[in-house]
C-alpha atoms as a PDB file:
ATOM      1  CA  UNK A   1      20.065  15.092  13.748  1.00  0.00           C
ATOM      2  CA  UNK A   2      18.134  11.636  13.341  1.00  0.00           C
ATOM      3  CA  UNK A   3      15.120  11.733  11.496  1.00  0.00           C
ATOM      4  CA  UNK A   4      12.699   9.472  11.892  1.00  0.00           C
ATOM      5  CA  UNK A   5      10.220   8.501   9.216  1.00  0.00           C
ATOM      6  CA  UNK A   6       6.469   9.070   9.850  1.00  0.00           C
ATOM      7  CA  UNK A   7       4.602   8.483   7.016  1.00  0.00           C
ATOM      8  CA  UNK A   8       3.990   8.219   3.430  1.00  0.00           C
ATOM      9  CA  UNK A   9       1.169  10.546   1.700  1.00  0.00           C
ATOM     10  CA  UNK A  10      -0.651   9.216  -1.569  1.00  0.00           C
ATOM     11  CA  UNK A  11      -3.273  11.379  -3.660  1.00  0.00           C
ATOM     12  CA  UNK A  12      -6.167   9.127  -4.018  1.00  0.00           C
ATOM     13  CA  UNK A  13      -9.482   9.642  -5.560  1.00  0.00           C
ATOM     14  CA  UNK A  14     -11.559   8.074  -2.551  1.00  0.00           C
ATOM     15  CA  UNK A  15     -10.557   7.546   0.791  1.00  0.00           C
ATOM     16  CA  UNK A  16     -12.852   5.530   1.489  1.00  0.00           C
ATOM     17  CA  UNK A  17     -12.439   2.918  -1.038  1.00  0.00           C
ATOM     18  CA  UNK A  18      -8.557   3.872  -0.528  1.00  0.00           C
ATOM     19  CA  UNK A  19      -9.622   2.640   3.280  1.00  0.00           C
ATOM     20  CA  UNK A  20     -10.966  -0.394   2.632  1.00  0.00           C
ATOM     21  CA  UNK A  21      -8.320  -1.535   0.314  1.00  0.00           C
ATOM     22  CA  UNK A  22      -5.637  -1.092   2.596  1.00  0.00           C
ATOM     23  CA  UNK A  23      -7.652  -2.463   5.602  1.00  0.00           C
ATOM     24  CA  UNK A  24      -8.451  -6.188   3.440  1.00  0.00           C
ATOM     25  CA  UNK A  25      -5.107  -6.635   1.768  1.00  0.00           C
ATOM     26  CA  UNK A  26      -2.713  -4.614   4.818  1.00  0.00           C
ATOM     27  CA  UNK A  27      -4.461  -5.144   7.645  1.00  0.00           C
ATOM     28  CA  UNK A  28      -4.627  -1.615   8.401  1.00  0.00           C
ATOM     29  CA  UNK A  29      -6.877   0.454  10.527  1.00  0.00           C
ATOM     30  CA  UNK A  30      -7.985   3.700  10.138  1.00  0.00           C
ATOM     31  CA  UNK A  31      -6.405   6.209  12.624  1.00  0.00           C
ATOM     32  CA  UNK A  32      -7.756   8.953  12.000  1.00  0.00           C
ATOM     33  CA  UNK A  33     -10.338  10.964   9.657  1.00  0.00           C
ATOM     34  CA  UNK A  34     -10.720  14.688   9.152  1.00  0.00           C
ATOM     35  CA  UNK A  35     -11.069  17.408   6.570  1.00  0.00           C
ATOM     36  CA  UNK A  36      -7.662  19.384   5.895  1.00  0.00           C
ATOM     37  CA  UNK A  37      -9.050  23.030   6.675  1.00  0.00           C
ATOM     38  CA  UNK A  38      -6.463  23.993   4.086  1.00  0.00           C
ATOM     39  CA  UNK A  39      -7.799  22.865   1.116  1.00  0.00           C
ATOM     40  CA  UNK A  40     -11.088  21.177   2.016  1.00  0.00           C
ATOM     41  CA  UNK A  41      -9.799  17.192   0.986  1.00  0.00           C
ATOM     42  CA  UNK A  42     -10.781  14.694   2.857  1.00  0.00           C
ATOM     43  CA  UNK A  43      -7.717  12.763   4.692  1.00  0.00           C
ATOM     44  CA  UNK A  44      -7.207   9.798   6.439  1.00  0.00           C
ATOM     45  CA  UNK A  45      -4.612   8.126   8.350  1.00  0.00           C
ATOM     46  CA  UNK A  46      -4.055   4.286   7.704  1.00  0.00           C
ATOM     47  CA  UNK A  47      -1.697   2.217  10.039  1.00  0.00           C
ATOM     48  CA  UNK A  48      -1.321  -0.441  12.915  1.00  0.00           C
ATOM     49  CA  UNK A  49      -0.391   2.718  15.833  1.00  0.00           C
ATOM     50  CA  UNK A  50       1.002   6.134  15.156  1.00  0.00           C
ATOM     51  CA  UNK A  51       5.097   5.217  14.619  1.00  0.00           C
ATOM     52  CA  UNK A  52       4.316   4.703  11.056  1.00  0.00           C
ATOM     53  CA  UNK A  53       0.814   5.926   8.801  1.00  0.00           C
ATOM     54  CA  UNK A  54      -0.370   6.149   5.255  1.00  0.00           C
ATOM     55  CA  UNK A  55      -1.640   9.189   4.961  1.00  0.00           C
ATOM     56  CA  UNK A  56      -4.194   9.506   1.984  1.00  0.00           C
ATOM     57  CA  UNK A  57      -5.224  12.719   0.711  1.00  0.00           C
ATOM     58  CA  UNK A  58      -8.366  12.617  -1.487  1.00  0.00           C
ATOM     59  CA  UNK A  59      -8.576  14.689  -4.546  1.00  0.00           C
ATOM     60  CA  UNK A  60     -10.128  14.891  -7.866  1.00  0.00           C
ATOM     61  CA  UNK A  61      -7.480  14.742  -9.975  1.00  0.00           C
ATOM     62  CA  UNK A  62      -6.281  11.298 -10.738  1.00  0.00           C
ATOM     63  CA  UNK A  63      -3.047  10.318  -9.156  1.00  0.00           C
ATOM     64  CA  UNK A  64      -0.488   9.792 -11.636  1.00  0.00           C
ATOM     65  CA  UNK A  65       0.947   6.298 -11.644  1.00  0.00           C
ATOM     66  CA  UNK A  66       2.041   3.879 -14.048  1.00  0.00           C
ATOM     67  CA  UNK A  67       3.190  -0.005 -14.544  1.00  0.00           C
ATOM     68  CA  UNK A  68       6.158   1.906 -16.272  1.00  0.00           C
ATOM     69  CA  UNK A  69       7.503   2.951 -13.100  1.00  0.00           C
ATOM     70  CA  UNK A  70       7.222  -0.465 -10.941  1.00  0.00           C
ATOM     71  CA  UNK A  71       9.873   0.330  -8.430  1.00  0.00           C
ATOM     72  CA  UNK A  72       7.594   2.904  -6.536  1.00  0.00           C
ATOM     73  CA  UNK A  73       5.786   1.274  -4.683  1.00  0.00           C
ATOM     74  CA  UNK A  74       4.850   0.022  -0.758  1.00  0.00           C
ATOM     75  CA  UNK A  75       6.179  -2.491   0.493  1.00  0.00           C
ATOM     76  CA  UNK A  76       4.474  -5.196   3.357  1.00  0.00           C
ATOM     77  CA  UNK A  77       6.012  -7.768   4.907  1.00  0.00           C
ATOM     78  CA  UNK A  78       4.232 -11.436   5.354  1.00  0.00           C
ATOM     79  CA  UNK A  79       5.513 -14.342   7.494  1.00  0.00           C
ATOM     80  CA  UNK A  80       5.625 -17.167   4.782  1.00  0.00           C
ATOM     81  CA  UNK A  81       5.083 -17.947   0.958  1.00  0.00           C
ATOM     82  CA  UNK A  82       1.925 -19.312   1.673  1.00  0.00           C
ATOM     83  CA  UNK A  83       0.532 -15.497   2.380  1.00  0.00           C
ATOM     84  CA  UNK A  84       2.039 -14.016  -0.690  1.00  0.00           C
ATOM     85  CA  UNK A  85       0.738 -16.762  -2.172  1.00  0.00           C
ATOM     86  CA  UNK A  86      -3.038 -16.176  -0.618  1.00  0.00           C
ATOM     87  CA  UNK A  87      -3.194 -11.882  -1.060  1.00  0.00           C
ATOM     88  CA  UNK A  88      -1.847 -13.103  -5.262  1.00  0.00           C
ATOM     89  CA  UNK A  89      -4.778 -15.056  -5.718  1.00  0.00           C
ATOM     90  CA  UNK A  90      -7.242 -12.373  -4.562  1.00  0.00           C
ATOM     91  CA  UNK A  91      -5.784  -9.892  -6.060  1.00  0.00           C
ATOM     92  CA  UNK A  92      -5.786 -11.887  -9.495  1.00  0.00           C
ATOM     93  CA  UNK A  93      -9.370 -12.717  -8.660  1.00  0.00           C
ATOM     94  CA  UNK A  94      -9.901  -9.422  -8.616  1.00  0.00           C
ATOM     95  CA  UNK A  95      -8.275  -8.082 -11.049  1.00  0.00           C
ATOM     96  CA  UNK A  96      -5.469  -5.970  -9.444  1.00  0.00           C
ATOM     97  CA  UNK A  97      -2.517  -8.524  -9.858  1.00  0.00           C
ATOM     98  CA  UNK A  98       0.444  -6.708 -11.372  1.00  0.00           C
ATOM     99  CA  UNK A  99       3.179  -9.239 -10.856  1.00  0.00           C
ATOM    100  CA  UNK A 100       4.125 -12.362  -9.127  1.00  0.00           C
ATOM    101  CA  UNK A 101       3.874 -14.321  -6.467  1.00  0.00           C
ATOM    102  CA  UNK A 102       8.173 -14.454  -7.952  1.00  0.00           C
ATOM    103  CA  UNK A 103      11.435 -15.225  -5.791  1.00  0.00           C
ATOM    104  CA  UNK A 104      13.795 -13.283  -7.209  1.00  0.00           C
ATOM    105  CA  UNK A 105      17.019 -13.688  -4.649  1.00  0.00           C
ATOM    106  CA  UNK A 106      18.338 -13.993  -1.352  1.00  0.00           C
ATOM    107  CA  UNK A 107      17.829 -10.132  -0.994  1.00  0.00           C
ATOM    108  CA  UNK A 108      14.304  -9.082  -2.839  1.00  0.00           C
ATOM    109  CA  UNK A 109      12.756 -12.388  -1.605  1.00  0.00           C
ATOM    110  CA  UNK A 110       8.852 -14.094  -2.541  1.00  0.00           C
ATOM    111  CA  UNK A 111       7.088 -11.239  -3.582  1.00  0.00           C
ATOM    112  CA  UNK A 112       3.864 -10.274  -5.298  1.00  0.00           C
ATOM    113  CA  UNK A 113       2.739  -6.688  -6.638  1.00  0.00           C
ATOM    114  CA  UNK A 114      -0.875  -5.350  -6.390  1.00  0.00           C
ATOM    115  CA  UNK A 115      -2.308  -2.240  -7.457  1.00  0.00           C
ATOM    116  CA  UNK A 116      -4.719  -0.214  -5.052  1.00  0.00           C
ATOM    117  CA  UNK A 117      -7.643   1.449  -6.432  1.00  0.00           C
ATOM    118  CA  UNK A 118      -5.747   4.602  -7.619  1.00  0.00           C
ATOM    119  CA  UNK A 119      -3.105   2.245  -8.910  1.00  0.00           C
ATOM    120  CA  UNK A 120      -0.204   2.942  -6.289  1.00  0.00           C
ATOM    121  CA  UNK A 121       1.769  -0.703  -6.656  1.00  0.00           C
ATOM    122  CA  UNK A 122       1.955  -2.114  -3.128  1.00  0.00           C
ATOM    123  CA  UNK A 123       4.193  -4.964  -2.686  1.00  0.00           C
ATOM    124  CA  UNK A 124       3.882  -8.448  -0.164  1.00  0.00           C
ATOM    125  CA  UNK A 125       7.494  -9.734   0.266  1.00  0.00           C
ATOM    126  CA  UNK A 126       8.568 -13.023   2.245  1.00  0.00           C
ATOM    127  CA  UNK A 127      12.048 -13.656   3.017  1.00  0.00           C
ATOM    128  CA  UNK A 128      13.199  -9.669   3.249  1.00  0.00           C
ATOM    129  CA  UNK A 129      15.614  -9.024   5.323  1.00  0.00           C
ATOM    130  CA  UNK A 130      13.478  -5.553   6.134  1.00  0.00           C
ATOM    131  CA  UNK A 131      10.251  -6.540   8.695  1.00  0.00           C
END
């Protein structure tokens, strides 16, 4: 057996807004769009092709998510300092700044921590060894 991973799922209160955040900050596209016939939630698939998505599944109760609990989170790759740098200051503009830009080592790298609008931390890294 080798798995392969596909995708993660969040609960978000909006997918559109969800959409858009990912799309500014990512650089994501939406993939695809429908209604899960299941329970009637809207759903949408965010990514750059199909190898890899978010998938977010819109409901009304608010995600549960905390600064407590920092290590969950998503994690993007950027080609230099100067980008972390960039996505921090928006993000403090904007109010959604958790943490950084911070080097932390050889192994974590330059990294800054965001919060999306259901407050899923989503982290910009330079100098990973993953991407």
């Amino acid at each position: 057996m080798n798995p392969k991973l596909t995708h993660i799922a969040l609960l978000v209160s909006n997918v559109d807004i969800t959409a858009d955040f990912y799309i500014k900050y990512c650089g994501l596209q939406v993939i695809e769009r429908r209604m899960d016939p299941n329970t009637g939630c809207r759903v949408i698939w965010l990514g750059e092709n199909l190898n890899f998505v978010i998938v977010a599944f819109e409901t009304e109760k608010k995600p549960i998510q905390s600064l407590s609990k920092p290590l969950s989170h998503l994690g993007f790759s950027l080609n230099s300092r100067e980008e972390v740098d960039k996505i921090s200051d928006i993000a403090k503009e904007e109010g959604i700044l958790s943490y950084g830009p911070v080097f932390f080592d050889e192994v974590v790298g330059y990294i800054c921590n965001i919060l999306d609008p259901d407050g899923n931390s989503v982290e910009f890294s330079f100098g990973q060894k993953l991407g």
